[in-house]
C-alpha atoms as a PDB file:
ATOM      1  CA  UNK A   1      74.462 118.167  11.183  1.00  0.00           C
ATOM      2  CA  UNK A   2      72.167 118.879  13.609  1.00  0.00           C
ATOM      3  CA  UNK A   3      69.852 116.594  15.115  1.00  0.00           C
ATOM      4  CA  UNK A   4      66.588 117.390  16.836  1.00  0.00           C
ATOM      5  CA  UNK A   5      66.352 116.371  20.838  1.00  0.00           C
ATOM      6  CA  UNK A   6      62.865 115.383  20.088  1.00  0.00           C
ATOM      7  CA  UNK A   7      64.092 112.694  17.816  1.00  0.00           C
ATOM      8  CA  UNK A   8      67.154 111.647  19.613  1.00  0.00           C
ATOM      9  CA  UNK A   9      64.675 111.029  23.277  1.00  0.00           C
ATOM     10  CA  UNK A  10      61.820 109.711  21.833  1.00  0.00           C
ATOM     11  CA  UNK A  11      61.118 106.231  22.644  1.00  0.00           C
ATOM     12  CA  UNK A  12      58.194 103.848  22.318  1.00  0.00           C
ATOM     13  CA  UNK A  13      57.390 101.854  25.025  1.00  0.00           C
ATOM     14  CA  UNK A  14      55.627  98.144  24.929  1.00  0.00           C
ATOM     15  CA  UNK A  15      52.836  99.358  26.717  1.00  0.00           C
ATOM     16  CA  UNK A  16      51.719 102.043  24.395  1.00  0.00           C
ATOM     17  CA  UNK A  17      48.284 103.321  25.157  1.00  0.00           C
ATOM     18  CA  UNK A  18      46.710 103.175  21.649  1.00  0.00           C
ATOM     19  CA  UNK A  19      47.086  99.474  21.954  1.00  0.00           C
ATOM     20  CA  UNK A  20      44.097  97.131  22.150  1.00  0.00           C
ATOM     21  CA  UNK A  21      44.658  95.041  25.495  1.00  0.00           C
ATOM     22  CA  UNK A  22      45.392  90.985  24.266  1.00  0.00           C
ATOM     23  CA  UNK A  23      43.867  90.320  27.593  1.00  0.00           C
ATOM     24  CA  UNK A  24      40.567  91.551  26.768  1.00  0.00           C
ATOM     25  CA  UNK A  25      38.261  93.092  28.969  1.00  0.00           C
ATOM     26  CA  UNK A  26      40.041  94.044  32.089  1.00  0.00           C
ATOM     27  CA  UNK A  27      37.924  94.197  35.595  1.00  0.00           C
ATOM     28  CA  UNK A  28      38.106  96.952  38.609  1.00  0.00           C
ATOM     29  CA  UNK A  29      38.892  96.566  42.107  1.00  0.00           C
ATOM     30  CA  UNK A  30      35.505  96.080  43.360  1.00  0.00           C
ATOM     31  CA  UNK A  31      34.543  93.462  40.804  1.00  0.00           C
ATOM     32  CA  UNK A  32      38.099  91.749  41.731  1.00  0.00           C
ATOM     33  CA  UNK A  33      36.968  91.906  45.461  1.00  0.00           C
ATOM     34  CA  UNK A  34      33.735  90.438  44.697  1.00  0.00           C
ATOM     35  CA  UNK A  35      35.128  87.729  42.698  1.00  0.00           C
ATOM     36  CA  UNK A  36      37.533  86.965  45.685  1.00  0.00           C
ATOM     37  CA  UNK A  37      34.175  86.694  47.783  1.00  0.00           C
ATOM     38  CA  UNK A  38      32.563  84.284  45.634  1.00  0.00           C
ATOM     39  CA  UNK A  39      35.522  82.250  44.766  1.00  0.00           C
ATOM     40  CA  UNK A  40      35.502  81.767  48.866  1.00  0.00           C
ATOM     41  CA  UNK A  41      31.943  80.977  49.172  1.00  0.00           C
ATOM     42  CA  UNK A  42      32.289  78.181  46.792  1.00  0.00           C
ATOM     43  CA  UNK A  43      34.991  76.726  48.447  1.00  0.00           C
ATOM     44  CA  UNK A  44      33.264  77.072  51.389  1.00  0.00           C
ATOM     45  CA  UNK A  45      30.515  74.683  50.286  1.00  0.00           C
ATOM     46  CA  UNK A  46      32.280  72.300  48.333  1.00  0.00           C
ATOM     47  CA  UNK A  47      34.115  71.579  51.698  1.00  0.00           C
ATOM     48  CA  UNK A  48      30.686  71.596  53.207  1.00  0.00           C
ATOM     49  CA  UNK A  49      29.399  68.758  51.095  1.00  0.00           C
ATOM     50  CA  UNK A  50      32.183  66.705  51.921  1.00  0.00           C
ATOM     51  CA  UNK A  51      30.645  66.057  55.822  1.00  0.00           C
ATOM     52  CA  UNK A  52      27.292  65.002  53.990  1.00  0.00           C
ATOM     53  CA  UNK A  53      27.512  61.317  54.307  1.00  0.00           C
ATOM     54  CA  UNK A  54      24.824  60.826  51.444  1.00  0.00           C
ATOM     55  CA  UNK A  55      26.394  60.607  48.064  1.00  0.00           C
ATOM     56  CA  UNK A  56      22.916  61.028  46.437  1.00  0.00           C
ATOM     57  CA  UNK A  57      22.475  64.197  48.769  1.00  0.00           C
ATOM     58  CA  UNK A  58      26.015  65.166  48.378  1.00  0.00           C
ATOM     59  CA  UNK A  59      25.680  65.631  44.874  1.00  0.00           C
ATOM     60  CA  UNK A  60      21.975  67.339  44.433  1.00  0.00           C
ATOM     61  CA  UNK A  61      23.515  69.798  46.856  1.00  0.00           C
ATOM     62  CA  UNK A  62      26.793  70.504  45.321  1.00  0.00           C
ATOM     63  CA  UNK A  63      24.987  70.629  41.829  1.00  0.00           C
ATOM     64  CA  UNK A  64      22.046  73.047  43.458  1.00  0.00           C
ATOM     65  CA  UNK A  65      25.022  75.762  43.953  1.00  0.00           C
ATOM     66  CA  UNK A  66      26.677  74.793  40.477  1.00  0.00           C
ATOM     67  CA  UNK A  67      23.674  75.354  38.750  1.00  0.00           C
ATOM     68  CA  UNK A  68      23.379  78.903  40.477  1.00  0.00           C
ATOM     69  CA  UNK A  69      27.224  79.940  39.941  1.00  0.00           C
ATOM     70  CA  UNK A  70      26.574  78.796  36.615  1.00  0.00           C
ATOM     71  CA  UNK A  71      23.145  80.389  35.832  1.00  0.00           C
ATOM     72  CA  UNK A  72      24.696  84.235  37.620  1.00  0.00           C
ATOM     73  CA  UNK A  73      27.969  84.015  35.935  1.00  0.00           C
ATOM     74  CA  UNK A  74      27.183  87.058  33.691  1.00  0.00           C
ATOM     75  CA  UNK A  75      25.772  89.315  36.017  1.00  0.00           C
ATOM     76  CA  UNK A  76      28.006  92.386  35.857  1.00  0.00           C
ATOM     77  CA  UNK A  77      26.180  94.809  37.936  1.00  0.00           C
ATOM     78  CA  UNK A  78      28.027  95.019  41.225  1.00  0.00           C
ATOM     79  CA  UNK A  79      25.083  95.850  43.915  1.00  0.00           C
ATOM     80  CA  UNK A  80      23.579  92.530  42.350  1.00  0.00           C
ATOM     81  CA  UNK A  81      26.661  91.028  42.752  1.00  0.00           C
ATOM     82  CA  UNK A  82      26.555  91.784  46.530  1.00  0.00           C
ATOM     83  CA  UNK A  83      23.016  90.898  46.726  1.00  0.00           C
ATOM     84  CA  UNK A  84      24.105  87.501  45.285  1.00  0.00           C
ATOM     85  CA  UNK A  85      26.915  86.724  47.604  1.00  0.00           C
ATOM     86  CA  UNK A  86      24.906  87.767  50.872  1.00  0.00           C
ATOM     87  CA  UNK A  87      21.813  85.581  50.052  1.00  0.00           C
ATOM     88  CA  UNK A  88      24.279  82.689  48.600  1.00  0.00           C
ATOM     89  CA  UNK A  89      26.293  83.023  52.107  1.00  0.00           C
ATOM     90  CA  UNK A  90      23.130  82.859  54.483  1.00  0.00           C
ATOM     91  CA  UNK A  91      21.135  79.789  52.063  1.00  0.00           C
ATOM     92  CA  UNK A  92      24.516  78.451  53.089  1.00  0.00           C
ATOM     93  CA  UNK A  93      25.044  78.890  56.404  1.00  0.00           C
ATOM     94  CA  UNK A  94      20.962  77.763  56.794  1.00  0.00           C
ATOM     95  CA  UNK A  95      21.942  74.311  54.622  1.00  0.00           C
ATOM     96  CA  UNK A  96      25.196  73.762  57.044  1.00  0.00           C
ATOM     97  CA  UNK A  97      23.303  73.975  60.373  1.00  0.00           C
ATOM     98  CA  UNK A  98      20.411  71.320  58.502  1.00  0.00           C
ATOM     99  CA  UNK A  99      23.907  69.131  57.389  1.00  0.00           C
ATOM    100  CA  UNK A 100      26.004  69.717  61.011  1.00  0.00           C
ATOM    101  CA  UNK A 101      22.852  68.373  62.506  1.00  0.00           C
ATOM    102  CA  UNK A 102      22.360  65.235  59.992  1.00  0.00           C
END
């Protein structure tokens, strides 16, 4: 009995292609990038509102920028995704000169 080579070698692999993703939607480089950028500008001023000595101005200003992650969390479009960032970085670096001179 003869067997055919294309039965004997073919295999099926755990990442088939015609498989839905369990992950979901998956994002690209630049998004990933992006994301990096914003998860470093948050940082950035939630260690910035530690050196305000206010707790009452402390908190308005870390829940100012949580209210505007929050509120642009679906925007998808990656030019208003940079837009975002850049404005977000220099309301930031305007509200740390008003806080480094508090």
């Amino acid at each position: 009995m003869i067997i055919p080579r294309s039965l004997i070698f073919n295999r099926t692999y755990a990442t088939a292609a015609n498989r839905p993703s369990r992950l979901g939607k998956t994002i690209g480089l630049d998004h990933f990038l992006q994301r990096a950028k914003a998860l470093a500008l948050w940082r950035s001023i939630v260690r910035g509102c530690r050196r305000i000595d206010d707790p009452r101005k402390r908190e308005e200003t870390l829940g100012y920028a949580r209210e505007e992650f929050k509120r642009n969390k679906t925007v998808e479009d990656i030019s208003q995704i940079r837009y975002l960032i850049s404005t977000g970085k220099t309301q930031w670096d305007t509200w740390e000169r008003y806080i480094d001179g508090l």
